[in-house]
N, C-alpha and C. Protein backbone atom coordinates (compact mmCIF):
# COMPACT_ATOMS: atom_id res chain seq x y z
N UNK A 1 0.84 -1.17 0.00
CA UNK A 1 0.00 0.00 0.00
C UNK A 1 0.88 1.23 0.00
N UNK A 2 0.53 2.31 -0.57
CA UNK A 2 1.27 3.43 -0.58
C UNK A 2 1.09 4.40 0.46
N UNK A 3 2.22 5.25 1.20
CA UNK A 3 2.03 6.02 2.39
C UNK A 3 1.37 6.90 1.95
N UNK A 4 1.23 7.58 0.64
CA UNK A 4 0.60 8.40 0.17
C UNK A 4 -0.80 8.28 0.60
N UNK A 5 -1.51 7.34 -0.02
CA UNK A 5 -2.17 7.23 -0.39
C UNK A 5 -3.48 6.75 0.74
N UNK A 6 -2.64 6.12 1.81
CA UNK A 6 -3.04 5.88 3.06
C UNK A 6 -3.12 6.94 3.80
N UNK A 7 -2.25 8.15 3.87
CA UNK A 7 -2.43 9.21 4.41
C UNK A 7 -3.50 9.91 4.11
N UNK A 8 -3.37 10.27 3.15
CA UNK A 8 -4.74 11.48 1.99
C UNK A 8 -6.05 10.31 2.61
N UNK A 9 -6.29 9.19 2.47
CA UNK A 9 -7.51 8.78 3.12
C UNK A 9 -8.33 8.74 4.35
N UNK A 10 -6.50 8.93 5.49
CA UNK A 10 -7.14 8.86 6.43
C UNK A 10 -7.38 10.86 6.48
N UNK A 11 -6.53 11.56 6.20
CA UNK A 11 -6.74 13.07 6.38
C UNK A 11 -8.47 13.33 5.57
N UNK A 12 -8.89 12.72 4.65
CA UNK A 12 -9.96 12.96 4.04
C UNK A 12 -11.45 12.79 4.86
N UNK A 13 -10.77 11.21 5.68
CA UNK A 13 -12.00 10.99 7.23
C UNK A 13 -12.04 12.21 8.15
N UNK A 14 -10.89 12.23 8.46
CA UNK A 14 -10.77 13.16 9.69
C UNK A 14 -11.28 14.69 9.15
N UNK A 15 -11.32 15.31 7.83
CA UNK A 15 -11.93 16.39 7.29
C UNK A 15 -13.30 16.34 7.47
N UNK A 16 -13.87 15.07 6.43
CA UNK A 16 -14.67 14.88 7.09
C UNK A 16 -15.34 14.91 8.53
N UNK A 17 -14.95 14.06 9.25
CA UNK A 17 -15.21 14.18 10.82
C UNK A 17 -15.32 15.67 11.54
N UNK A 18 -14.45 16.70 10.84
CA UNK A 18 -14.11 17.95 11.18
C UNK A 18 -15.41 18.53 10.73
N UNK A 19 -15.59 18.25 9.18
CA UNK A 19 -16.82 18.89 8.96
C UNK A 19 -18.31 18.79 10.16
N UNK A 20 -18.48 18.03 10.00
CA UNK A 20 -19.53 17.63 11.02
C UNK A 20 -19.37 17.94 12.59
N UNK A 21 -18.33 17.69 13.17
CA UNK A 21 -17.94 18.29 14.19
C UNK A 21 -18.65 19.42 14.19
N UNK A 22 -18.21 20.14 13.38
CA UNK A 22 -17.96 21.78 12.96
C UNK A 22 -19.86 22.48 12.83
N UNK A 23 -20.22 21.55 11.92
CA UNK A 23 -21.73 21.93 12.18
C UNK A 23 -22.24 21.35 13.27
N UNK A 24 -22.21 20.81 13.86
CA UNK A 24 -22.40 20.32 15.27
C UNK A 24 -22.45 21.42 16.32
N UNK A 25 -21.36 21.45 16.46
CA UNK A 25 -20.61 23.01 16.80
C UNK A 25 -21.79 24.44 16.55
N UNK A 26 -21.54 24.55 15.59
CA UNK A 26 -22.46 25.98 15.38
C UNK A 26 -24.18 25.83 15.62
N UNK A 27 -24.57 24.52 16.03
CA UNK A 27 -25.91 24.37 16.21
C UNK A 27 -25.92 24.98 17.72
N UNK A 28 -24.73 24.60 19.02
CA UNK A 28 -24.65 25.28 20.10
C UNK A 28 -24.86 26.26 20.10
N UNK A 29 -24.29 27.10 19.30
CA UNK A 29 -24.07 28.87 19.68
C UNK A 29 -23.45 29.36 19.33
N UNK A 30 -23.11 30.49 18.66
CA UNK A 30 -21.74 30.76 18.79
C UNK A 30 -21.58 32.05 19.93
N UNK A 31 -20.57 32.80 19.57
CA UNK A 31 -20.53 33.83 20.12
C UNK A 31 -21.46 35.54 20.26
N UNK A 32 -21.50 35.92 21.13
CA UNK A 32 -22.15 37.40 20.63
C UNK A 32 -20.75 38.38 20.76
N UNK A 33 -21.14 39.75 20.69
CA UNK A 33 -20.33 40.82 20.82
C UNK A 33 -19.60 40.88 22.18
N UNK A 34 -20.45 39.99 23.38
CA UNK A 34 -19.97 40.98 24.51
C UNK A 34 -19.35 39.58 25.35
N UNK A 35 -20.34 37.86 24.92
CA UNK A 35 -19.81 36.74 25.41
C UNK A 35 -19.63 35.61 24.77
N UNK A 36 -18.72 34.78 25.22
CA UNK A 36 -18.51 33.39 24.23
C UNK A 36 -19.89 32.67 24.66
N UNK A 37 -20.30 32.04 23.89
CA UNK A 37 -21.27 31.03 23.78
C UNK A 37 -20.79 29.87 23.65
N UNK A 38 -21.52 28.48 24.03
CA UNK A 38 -21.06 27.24 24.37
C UNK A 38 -20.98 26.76 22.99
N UNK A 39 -20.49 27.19 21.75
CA UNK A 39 -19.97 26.25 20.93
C UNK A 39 -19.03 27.04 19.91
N UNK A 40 -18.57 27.97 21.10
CA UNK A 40 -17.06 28.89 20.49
C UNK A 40 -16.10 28.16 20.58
N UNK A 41 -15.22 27.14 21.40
CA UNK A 41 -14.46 26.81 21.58
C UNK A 41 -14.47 25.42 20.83
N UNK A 42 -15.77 24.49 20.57
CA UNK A 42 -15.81 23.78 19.82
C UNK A 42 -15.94 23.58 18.18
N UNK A 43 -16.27 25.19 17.76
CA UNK A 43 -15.69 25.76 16.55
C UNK A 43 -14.42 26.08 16.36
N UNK A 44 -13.57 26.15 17.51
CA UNK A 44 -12.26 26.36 16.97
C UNK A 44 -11.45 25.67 16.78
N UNK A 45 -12.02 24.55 17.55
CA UNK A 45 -11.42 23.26 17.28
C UNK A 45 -11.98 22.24 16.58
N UNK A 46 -12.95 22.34 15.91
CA UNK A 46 -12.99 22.19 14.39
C UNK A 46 -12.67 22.32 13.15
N UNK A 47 -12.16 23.79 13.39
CA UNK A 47 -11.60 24.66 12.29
C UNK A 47 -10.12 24.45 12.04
N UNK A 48 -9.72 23.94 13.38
CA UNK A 48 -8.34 23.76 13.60
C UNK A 48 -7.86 22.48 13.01
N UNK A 49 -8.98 21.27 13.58
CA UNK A 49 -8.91 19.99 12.95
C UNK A 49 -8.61 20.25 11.12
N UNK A 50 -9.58 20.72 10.55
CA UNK A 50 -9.77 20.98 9.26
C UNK A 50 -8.50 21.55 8.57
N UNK A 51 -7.79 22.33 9.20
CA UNK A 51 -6.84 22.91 8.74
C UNK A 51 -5.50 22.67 9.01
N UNK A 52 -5.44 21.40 9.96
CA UNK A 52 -4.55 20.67 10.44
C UNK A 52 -4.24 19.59 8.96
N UNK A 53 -5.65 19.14 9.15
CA UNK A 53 -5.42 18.27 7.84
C UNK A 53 -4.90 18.82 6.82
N UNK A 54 -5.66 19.77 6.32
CA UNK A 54 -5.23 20.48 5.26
C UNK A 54 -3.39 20.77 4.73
N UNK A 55 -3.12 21.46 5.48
CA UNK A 55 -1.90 22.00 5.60
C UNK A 55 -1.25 20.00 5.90
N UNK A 56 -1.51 18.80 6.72
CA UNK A 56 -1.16 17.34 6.46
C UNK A 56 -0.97 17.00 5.12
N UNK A 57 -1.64 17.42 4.30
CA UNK A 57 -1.90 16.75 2.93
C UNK A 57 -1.19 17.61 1.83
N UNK A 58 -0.90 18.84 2.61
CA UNK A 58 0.09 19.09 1.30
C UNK A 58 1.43 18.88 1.52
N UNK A 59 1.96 18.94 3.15
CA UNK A 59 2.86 18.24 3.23
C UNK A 59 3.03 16.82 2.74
N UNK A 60 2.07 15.93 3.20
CA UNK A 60 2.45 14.46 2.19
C UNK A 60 2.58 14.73 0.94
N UNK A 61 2.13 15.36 -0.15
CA UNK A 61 2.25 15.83 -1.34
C UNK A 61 4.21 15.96 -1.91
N UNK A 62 4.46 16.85 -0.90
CA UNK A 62 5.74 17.07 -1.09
C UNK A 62 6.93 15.91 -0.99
N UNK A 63 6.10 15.48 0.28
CA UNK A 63 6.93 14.25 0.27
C UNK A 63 7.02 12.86 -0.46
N UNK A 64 8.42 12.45 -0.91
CA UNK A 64 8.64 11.22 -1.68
C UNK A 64 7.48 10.15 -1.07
N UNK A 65 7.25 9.55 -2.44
CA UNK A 65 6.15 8.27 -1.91
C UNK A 65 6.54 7.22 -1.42
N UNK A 66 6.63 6.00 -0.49
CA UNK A 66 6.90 4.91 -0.28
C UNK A 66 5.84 4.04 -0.37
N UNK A 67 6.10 2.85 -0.12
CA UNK A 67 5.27 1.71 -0.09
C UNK A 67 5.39 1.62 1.29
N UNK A 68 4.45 0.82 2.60
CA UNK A 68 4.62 0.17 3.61
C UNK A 68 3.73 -1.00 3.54
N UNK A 69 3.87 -1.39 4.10
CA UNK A 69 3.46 -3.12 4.49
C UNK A 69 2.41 -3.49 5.60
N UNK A 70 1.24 -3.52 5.82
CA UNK A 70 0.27 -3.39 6.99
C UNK A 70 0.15 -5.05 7.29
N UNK A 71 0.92 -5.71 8.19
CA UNK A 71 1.05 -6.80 8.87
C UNK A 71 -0.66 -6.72 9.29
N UNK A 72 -1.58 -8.12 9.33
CA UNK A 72 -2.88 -8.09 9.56
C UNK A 72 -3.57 -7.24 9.73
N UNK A 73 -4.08 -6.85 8.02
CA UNK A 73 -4.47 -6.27 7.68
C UNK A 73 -6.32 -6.95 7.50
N UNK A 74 -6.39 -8.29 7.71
CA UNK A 74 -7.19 -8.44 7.96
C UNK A 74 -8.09 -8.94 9.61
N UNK A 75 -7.18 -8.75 10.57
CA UNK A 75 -7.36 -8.90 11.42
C UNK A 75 -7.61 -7.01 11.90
N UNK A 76 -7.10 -5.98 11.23
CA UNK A 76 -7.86 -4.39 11.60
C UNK A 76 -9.19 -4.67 10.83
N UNK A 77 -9.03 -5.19 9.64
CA UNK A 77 -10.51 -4.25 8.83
C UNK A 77 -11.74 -5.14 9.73
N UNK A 78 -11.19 -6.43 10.51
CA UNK A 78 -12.20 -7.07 11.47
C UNK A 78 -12.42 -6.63 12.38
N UNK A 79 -11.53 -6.10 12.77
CA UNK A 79 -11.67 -5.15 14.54
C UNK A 79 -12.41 -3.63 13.84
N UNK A 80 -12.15 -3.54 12.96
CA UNK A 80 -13.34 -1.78 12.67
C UNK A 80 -14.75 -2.67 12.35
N UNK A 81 -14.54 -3.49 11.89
CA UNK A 81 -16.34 -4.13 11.85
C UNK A 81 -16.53 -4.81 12.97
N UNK A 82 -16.14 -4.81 14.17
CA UNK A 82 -16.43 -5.41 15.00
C UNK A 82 -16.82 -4.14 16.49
N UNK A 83 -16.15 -2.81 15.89
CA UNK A 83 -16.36 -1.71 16.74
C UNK A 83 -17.72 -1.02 16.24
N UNK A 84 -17.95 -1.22 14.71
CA UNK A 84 -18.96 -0.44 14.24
C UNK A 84 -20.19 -1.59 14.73
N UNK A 85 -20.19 -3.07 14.74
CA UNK A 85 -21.17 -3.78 15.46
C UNK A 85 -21.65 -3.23 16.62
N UNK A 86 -20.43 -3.29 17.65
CA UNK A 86 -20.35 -2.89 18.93
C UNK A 86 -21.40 -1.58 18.95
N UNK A 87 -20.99 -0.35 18.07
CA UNK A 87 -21.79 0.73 18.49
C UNK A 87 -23.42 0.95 18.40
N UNK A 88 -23.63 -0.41 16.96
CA UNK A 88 -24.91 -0.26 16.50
C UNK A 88 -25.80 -1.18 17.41
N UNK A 89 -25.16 -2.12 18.09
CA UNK A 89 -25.59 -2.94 18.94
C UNK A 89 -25.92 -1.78 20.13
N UNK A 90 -25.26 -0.92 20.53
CA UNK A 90 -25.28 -0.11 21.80
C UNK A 90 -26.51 0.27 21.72
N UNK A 91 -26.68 1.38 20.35
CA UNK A 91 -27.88 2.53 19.87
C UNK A 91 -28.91 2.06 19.56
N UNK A 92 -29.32 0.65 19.21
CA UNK A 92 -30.66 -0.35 18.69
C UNK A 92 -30.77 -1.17 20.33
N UNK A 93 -29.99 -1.57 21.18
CA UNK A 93 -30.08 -2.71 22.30
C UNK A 93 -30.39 -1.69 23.43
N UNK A 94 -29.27 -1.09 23.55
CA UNK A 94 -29.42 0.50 24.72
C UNK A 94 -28.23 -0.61 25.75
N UNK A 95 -27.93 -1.71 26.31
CA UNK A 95 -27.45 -2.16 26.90
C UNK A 95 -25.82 -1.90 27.04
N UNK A 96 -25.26 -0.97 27.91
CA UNK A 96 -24.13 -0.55 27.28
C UNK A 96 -23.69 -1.22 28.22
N UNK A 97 -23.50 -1.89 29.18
CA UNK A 97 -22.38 -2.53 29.96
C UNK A 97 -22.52 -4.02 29.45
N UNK A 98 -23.68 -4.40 28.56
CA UNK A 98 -23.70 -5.61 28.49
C UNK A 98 -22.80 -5.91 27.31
N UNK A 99 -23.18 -5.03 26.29
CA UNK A 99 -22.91 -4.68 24.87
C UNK A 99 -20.71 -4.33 25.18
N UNK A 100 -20.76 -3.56 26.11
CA UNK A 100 -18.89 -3.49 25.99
C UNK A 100 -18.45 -4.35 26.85
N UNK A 101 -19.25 -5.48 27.39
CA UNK A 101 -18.74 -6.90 28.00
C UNK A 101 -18.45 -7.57 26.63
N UNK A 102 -19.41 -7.72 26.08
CA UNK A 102 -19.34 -8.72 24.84
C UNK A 102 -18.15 -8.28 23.72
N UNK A 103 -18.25 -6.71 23.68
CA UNK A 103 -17.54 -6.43 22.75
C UNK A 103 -15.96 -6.97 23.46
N UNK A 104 -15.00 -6.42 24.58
CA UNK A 104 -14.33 -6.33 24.95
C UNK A 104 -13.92 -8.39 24.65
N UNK A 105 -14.82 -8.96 25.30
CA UNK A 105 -14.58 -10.34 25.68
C UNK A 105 -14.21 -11.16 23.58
N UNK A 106 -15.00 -10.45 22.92
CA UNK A 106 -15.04 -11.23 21.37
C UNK A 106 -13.29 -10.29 20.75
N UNK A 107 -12.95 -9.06 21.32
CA UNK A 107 -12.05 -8.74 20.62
C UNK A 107 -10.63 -9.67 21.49
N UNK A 108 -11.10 -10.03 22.90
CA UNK A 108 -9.74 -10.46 23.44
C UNK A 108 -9.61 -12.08 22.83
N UNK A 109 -10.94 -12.58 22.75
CA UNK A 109 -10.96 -14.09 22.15
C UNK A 109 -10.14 -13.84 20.53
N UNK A 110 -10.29 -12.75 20.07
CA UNK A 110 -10.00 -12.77 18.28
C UNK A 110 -8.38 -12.22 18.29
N UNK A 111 -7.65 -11.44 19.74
CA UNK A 111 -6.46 -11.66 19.20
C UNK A 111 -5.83 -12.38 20.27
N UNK A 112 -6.03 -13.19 20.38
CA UNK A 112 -5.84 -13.88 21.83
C UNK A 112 -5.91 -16.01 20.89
N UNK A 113 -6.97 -16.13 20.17
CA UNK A 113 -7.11 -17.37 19.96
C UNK A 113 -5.75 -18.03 18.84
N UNK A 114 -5.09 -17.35 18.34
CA UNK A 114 -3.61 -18.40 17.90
C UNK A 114 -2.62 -18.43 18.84
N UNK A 115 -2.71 -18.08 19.93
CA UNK A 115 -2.06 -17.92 21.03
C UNK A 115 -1.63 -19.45 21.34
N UNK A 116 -2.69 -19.63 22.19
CA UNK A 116 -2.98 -20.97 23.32
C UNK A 116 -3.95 -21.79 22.84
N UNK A 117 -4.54 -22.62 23.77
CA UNK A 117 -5.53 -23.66 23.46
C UNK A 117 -6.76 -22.72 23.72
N UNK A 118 -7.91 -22.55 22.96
CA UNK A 118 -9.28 -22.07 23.25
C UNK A 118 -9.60 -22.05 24.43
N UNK A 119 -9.22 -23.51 25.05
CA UNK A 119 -10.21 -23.29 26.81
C UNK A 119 -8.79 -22.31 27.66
N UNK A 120 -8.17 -22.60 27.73
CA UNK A 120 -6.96 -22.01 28.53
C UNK A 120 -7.22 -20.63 28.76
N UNK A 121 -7.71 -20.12 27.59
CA UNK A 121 -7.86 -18.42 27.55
C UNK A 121 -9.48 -18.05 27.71
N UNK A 122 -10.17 -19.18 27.76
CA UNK A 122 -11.92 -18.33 27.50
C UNK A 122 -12.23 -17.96 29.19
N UNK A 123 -11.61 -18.67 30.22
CA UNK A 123 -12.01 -17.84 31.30
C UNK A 123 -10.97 -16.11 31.56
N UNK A 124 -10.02 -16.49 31.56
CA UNK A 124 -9.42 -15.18 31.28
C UNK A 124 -9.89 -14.54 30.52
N UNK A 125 -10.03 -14.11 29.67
CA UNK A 125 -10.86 -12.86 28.86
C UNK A 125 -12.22 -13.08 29.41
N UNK A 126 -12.83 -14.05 29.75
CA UNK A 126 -13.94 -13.58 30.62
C UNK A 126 -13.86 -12.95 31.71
N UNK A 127 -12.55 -12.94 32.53
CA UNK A 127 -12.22 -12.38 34.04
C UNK A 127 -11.83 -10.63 33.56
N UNK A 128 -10.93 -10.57 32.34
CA UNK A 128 -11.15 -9.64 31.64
C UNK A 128 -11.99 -8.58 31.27
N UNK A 129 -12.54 -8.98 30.64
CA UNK A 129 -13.87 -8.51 30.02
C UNK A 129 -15.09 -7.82 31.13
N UNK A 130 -15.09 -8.83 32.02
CA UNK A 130 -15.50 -8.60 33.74
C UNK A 130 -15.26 -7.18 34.48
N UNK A 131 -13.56 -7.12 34.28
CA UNK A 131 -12.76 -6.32 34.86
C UNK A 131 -12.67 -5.04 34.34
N UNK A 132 -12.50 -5.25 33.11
CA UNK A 132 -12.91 -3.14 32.50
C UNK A 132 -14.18 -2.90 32.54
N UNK A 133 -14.66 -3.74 32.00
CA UNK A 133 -16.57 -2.89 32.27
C UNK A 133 -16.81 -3.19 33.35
N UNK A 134 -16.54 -3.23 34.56
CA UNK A 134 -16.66 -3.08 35.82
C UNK A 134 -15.81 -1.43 36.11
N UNK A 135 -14.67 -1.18 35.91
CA UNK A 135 -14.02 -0.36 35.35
C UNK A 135 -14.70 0.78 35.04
N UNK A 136 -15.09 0.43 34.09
CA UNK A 136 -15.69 1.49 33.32
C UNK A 136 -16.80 1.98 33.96
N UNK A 137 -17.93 0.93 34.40
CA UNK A 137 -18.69 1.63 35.67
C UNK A 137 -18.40 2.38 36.36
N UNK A 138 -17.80 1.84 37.47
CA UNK A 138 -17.66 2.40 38.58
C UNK A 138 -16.83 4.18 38.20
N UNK A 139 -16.07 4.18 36.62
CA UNK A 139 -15.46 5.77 36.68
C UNK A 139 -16.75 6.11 36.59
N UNK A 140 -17.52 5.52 35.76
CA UNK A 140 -18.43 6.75 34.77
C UNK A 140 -19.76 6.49 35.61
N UNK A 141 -20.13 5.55 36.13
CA UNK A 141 -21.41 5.48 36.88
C UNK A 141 -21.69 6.03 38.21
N UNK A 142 -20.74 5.08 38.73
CA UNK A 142 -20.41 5.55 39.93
C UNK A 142 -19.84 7.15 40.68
N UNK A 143 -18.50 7.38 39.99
CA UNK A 143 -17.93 8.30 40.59
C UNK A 143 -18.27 9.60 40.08
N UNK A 144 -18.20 9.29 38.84
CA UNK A 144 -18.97 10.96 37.85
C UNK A 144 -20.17 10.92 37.05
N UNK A 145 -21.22 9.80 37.60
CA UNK A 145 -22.59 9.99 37.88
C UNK A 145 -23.07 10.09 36.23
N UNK A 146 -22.50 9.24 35.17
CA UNK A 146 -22.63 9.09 33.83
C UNK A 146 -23.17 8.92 33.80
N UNK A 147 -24.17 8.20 32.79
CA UNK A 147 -25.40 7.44 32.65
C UNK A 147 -25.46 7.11 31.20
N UNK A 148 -24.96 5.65 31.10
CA UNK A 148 -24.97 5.28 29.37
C UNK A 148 -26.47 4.56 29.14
């Protein structure tokens, strides 16, 4: 795959992403004459994103092209379909501690299973899996009163 070419795609998401951010952003508020409004600071860092990229991509431009080599490459494009499951499962189920048990426990089984023997590891990543979304509770539920 070319660095080029991998770059300009991912700078093209993240523009993207910026875009939307960005109208996101201006649905808050912006500023008046006399005070900032709650989506001044998240316009600027939208704008910033956007132009971060920008000014990214013409630097890659300049620079000589290489080739690199993405070692399991099909073991990422499985873990991004397995995060975009994860989220759509969240927003259709609503179950979010159940939903990032499962997720957490299927990604440790998927880079975890050429390892060892299957049983050796399925209680561990279950003790795992247990252990951050427990984790994750107790920051976001518990202590700073989240509510997923």
């Amino acid at each position: 795959m070319s660095a080029r070419k991998g770059t300009l795609t991912a700078l093209v998401c993240l523009i993207c992403l910026g875009i939307v951010y960005l109208i996101s952003a201006q649905k808050l508020g912006g500023a008046t004459s006399t005070t900032l409004g709650p989506g001044y600071f998240p316009t600027i860092l939208g704008i910033a994103l956007i132009v971060m990229c920008i000014i990214s991509g013409v630097q890659t431009f300049r620079k000589p092209d290489k080739q690199i080599k993405i070692p399991n490459l099909k073991l990422v494009f499985l873990t991004i379909l397995i995060i975009a499951v994860y989220f759509i499962a969240w927003n259709t189920l609503g179950y979010f501690y159940l939903c990032t048990f499962i997720f957490f426990f299927i990604l440790f089984m998927l880079y975890r299973h050429n390892q060892e023997n299957l049983t050796k590891i399925f209680i561990p990543n279950i003790l795992m899996s247990i252990i951050i979304t427990l984790i994750i509770f107790v920051v976001f539920d518990v202590i700073m009163s989240v509510r997923f």
